[in-house]
Protein backbone atom coordinates (compact mmCIF):
# COMPACT_ATOMS: atom_id res chain seq x y z
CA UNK A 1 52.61 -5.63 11.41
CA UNK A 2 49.47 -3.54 10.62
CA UNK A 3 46.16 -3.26 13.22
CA UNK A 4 44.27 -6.19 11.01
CA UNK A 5 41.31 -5.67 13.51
CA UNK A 6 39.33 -2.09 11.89
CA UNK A 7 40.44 -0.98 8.50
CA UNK A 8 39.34 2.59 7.39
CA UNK A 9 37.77 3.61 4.13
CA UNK A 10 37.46 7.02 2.76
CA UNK A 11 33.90 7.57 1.41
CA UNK A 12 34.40 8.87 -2.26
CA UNK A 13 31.82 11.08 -2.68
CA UNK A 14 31.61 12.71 0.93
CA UNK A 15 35.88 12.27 1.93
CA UNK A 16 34.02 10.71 5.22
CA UNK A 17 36.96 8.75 6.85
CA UNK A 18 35.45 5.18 8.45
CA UNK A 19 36.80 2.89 10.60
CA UNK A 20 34.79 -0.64 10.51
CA UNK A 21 35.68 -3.29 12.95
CA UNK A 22 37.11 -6.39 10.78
CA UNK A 23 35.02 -9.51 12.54
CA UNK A 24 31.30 -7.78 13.08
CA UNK A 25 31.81 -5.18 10.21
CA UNK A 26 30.31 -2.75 12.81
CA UNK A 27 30.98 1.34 12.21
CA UNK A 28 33.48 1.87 15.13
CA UNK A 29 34.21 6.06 14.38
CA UNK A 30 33.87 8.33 11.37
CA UNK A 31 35.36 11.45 11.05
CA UNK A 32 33.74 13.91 8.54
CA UNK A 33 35.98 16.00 6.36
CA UNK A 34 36.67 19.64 7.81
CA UNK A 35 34.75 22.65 5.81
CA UNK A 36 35.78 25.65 4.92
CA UNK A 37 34.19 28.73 7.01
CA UNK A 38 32.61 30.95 4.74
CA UNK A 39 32.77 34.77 5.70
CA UNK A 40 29.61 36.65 6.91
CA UNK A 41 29.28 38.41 3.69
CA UNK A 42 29.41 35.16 1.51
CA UNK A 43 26.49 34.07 4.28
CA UNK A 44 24.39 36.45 3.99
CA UNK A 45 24.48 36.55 0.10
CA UNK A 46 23.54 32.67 0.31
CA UNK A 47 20.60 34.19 2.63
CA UNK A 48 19.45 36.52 0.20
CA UNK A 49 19.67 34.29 -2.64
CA UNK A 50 17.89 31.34 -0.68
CA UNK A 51 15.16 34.32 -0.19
CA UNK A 52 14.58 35.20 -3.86
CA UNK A 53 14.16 31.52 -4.66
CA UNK A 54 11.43 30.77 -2.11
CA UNK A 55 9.85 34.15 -3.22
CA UNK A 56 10.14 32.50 -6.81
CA UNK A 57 8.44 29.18 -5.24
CA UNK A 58 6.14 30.84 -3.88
CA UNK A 59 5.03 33.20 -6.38
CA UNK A 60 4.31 30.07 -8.94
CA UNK A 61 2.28 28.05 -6.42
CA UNK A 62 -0.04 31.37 -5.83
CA UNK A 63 -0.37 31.54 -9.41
CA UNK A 64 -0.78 27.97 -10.19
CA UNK A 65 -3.30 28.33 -7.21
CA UNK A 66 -5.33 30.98 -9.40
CA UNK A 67 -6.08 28.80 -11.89
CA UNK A 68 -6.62 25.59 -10.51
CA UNK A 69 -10.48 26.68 -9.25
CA UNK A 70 -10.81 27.41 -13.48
CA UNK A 71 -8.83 24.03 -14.21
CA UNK A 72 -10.62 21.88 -12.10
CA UNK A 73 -14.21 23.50 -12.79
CA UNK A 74 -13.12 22.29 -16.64
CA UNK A 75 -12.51 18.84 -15.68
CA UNK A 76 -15.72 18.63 -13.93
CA UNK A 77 -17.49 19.89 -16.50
CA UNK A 78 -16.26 17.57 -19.20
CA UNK A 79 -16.62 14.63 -16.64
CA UNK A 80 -20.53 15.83 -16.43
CA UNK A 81 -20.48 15.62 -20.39
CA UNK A 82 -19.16 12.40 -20.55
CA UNK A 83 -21.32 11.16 -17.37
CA UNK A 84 -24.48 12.14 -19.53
CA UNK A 85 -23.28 10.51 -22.75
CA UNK A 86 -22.59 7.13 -21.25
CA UNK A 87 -25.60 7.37 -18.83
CA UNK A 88 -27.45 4.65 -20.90
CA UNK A 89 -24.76 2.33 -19.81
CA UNK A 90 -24.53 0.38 -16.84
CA UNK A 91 -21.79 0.72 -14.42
CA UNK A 92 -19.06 -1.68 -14.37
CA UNK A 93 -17.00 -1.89 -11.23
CA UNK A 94 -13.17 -3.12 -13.17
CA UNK A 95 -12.81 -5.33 -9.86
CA UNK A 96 -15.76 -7.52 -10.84
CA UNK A 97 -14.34 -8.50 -14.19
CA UNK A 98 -11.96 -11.27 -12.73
């Protein structure tokens, strides 16, 4: 007769291999499935690639970074416009109107 005290499952989408204890449902052992060893050359092309996309990341903040002074100068200046077009009206504070 089978060990009806643990059972193992095989996680689907990481072929993890569980064994859970049957009365307290309590993790006794996993056992995560072996990976391959990649060769130093397939390494160091993952290295060089992971390079070029943080130099891509980081290239598009520092740009993005250039124009957020101009950006944010804009909003303030059409917040001033609006500030002096509704400056005849008095302030209403949203929390108050409950």
């Amino acid at each position: 007769m089978a060990n009806t005290s643990k059972f193992t499952i095989i996680c689907p989408c990481y072929e993890t291999t569980l064994t859970i204890d049957v009365q307290t449902g309590a993790l006794l052992s996993h056992e995560e499935k072996a990976k391959p060893v990649a060769s130093f050359d397939e390494m160091v092309k993952g290295l060089d690639k992971q390079k070029q996309v943080r130099e891509q990341i980081f290239d598009q903040e520092l740009s993005s970074m250039k124009d957020r002074d101009r950006i944010l100068e804009e909003k303030f200046q059409e917040a001033m416009k609006r500030a002096e077009k509704d400056k005849d009206k008095p302030y209403r504070n949203p929390l108050d109107l409950d």
